[in-house]
N, C-alpha and C. Protein backbone atom coordinates (compact mmCIF):
# COMPACT_ATOMS: atom_id res chain seq x y z
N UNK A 1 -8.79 -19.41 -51.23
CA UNK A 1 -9.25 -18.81 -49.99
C UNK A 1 -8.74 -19.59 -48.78
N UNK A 2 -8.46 -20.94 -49.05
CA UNK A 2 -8.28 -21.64 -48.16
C UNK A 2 -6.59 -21.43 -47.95
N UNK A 3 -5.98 -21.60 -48.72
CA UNK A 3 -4.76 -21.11 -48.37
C UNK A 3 -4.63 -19.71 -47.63
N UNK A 4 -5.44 -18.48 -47.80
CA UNK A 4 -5.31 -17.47 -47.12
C UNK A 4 -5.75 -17.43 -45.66
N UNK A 5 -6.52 -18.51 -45.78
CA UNK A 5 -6.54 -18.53 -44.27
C UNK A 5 -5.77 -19.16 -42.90
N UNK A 6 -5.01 -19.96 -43.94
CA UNK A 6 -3.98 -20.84 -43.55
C UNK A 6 -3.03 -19.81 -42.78
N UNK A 7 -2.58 -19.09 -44.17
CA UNK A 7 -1.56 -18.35 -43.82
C UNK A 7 -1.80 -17.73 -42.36
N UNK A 8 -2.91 -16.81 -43.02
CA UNK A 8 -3.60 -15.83 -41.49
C UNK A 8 -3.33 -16.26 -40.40
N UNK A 9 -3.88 -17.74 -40.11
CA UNK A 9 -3.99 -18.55 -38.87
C UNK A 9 -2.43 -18.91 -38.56
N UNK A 10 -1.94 -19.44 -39.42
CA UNK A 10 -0.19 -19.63 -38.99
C UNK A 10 0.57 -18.37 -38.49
N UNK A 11 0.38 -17.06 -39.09
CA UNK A 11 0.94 -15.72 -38.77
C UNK A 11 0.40 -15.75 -37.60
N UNK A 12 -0.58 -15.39 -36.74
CA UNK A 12 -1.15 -15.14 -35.63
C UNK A 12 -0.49 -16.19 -34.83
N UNK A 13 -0.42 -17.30 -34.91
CA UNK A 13 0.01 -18.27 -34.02
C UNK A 13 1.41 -17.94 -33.71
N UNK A 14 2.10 -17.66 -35.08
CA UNK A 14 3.61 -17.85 -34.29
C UNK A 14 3.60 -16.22 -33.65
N UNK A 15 2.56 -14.67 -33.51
CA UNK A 15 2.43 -14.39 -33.36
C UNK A 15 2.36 -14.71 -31.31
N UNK A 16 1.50 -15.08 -31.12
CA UNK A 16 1.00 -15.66 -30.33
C UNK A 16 2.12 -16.53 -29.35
N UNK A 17 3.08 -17.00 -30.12
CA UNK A 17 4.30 -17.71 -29.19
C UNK A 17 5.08 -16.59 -29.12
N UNK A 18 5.21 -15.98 -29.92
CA UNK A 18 6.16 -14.68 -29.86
C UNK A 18 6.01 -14.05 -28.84
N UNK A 19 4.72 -13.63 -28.26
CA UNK A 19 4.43 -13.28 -27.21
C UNK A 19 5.01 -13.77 -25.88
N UNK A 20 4.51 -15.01 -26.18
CA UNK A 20 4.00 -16.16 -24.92
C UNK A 20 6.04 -16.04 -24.30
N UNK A 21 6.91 -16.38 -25.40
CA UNK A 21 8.16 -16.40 -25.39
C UNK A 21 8.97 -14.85 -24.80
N UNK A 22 8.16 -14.05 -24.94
CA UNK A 22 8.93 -12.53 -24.39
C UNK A 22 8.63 -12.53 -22.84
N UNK A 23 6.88 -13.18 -22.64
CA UNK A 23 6.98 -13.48 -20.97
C UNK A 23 7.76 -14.29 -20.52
N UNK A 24 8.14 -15.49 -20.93
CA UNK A 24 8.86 -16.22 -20.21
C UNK A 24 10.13 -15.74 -20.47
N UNK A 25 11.01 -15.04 -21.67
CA UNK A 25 12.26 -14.70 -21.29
C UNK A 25 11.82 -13.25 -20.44
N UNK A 26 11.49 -12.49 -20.21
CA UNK A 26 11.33 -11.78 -19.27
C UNK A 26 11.13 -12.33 -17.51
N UNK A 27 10.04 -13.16 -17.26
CA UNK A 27 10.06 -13.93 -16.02
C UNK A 27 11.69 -14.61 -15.49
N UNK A 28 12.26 -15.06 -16.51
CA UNK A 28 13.54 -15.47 -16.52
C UNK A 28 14.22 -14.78 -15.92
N UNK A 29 14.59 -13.51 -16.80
CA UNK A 29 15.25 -12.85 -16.43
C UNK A 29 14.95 -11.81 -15.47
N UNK A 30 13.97 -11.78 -14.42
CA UNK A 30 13.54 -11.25 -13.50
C UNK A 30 14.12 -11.75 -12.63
N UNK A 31 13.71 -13.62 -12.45
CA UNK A 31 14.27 -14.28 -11.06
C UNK A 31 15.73 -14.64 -11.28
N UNK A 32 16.12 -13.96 -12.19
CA UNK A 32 17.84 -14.23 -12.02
C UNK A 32 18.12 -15.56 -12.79
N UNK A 33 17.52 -16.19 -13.32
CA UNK A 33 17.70 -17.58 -13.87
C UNK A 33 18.26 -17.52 -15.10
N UNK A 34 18.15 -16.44 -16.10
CA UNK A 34 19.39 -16.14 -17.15
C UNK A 34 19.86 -14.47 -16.93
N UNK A 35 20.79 -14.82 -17.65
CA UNK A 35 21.23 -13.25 -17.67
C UNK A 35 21.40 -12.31 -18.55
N UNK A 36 21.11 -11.33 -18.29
CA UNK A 36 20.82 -10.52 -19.83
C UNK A 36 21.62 -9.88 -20.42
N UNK A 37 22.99 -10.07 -19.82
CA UNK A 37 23.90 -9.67 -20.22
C UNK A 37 24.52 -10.40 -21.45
N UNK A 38 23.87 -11.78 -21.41
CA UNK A 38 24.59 -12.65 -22.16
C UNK A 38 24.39 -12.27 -23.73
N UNK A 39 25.25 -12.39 -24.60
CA UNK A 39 24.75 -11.82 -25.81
C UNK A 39 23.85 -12.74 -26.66
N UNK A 40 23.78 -13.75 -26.82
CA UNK A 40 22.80 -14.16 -26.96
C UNK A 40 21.14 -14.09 -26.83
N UNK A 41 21.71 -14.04 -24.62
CA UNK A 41 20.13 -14.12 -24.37
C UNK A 41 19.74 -12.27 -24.90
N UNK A 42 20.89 -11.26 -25.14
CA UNK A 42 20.49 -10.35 -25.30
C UNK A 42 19.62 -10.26 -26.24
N UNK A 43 20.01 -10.90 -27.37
CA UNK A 43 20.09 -10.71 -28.52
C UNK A 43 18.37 -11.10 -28.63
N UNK A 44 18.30 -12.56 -28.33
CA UNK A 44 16.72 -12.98 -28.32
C UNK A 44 15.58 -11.95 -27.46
N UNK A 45 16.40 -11.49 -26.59
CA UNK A 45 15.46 -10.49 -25.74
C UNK A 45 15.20 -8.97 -26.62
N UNK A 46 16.20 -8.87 -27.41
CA UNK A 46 16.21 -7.29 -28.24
C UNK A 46 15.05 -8.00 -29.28
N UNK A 47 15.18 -8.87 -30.00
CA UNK A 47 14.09 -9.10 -31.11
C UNK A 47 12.95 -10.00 -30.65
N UNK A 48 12.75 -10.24 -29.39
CA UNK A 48 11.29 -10.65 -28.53
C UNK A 48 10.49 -8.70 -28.58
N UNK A 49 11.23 -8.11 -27.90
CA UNK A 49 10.99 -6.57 -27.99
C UNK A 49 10.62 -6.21 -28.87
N UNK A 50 11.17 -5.71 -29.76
CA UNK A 50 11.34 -5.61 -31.28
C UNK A 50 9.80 -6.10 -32.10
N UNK A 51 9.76 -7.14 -31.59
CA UNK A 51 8.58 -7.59 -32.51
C UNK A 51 7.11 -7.46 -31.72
N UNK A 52 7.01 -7.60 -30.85
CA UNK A 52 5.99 -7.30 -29.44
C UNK A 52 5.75 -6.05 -29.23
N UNK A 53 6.80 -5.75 -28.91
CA UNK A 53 6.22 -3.99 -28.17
C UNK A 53 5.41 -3.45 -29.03
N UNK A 54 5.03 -2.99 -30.74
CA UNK A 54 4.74 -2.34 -31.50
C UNK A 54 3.00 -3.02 -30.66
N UNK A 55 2.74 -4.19 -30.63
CA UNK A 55 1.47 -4.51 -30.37
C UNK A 55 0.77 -4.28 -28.70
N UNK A 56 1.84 -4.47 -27.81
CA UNK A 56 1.59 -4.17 -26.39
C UNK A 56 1.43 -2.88 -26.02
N UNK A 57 2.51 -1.70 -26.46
CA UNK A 57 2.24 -0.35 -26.20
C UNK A 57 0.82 0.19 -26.17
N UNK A 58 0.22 0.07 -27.13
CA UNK A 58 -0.84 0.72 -27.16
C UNK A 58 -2.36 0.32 -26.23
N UNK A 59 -2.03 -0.87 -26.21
CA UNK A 59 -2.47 -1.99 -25.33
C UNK A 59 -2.62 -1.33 -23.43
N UNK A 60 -1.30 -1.27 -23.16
CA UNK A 60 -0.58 -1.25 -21.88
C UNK A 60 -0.72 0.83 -21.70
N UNK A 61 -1.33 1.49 -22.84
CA UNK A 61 -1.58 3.08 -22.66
C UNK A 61 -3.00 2.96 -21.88
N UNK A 62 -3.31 2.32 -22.54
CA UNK A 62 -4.96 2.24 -21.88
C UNK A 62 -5.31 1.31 -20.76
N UNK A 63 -4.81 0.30 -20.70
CA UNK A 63 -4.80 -0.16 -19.27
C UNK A 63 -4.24 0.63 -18.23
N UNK A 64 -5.52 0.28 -16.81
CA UNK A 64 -4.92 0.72 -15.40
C UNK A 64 -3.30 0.18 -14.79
N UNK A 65 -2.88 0.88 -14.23
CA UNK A 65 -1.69 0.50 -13.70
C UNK A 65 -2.12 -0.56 -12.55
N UNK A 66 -1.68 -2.06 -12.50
CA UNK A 66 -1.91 -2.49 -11.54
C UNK A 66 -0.60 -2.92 -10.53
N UNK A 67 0.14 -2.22 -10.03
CA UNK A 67 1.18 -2.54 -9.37
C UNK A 67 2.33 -3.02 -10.38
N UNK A 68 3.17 -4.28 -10.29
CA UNK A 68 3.61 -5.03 -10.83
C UNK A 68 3.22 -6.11 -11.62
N UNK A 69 2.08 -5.82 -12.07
CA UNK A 69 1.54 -6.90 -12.55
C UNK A 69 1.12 -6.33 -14.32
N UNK A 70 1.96 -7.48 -15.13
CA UNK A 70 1.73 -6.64 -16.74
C UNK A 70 0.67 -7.45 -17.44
N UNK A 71 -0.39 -7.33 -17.15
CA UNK A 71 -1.26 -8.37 -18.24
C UNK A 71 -1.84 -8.11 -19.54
N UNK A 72 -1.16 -6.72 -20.37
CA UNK A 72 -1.10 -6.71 -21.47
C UNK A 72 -0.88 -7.88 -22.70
N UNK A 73 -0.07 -8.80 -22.49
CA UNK A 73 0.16 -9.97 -23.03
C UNK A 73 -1.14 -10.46 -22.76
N UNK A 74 -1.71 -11.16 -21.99
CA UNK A 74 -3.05 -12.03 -21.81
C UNK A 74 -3.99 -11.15 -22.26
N UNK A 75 -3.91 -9.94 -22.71
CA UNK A 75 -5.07 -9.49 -23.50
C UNK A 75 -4.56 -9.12 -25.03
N UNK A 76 -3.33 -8.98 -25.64
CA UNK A 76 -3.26 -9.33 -26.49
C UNK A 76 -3.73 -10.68 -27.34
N UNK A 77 -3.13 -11.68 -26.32
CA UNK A 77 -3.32 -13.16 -27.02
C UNK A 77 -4.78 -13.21 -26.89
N UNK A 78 -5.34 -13.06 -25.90
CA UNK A 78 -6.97 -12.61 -25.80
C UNK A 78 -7.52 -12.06 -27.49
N UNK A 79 -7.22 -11.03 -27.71
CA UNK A 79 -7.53 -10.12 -28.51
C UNK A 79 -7.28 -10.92 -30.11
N UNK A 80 -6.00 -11.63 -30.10
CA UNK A 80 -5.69 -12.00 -31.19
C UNK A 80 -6.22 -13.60 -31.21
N UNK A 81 -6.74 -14.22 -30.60
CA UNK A 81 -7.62 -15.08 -30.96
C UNK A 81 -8.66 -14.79 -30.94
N UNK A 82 -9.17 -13.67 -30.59
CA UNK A 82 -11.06 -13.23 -31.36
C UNK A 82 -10.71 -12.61 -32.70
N UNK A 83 -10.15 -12.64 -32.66
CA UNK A 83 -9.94 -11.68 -34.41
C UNK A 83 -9.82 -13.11 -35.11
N UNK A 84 -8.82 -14.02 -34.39
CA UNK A 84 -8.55 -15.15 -35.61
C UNK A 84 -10.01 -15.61 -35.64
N UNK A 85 -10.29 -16.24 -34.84
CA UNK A 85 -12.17 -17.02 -34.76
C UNK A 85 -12.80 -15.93 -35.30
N UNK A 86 -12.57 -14.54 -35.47
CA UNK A 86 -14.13 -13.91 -36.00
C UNK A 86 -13.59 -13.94 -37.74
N UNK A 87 -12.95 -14.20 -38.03
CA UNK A 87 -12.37 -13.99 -39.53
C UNK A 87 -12.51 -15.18 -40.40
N UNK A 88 -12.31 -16.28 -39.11
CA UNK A 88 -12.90 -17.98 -39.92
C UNK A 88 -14.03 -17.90 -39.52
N UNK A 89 -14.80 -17.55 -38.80
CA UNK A 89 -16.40 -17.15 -38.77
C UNK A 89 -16.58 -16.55 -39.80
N UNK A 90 -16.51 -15.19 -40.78
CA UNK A 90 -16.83 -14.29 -41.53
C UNK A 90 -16.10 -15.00 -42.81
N UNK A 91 -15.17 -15.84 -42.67
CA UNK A 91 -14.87 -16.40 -44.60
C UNK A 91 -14.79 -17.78 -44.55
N UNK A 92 -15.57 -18.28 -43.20
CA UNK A 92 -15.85 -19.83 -43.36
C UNK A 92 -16.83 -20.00 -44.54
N UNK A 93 -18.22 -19.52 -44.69
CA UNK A 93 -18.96 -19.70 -45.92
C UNK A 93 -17.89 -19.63 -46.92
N UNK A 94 -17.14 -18.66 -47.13
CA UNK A 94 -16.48 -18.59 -48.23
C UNK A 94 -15.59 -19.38 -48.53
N UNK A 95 -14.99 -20.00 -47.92
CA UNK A 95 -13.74 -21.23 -47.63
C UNK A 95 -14.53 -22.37 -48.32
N UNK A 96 -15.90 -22.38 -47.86
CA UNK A 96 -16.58 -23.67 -48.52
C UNK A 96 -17.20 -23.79 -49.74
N UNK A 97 -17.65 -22.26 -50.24
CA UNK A 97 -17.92 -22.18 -51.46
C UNK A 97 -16.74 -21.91 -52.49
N UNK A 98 -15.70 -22.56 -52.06
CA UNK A 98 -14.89 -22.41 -53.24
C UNK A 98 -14.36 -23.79 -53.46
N UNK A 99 -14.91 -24.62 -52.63
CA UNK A 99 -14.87 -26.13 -53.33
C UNK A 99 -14.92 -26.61 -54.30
């Protein structure tokens, strides 16, 4: 059990940078500081997308439009650390009874 939670908690995390990493190459590439033309930075920017959007879309349907401002991300990562804490809450007993 304890290994499964491991896992859980490691998936969400790099989860969680995955995110954190699509804002900052996005902010980037807003103020002109890389370019997205580059194939590279393309490349990291197509599979930042790629792996994100499936979780933000649905997210960003139901939120108000607030101008320019996307805070779908801060309620994802929001969202995905109450799920991680409510899940080691709900199989912490169990984590310990398998000592």
């Amino acid at each position: 059990m304890r290994a499964l939670l491991w896992l859980f908690d490691t998936v969400v995390s790099i989860y969680i940078w995955l995110v954190i990493g699509r804002v900052l190459l996005d902010l980037l590439i807003q103020f002109g500081i890389v370019n997205s033309r580059q194939p590279l930075v393309a490349q990291i920017g197509e599979f930042l997308y790629r792996v994100t959007e499936p979780a933000l879309a649905p997210i960003r349907k139901r939120l108000p439009y607030l101008g320019g401002i996307d805070i779908t991300p801060m309620v994802l990562i929001i969202a995905l650390t109450f799920i991680r804490y409510l899940v080691f809450e709900l199989a912490g007993p169990l984590a310990r009874a398998t000592l």
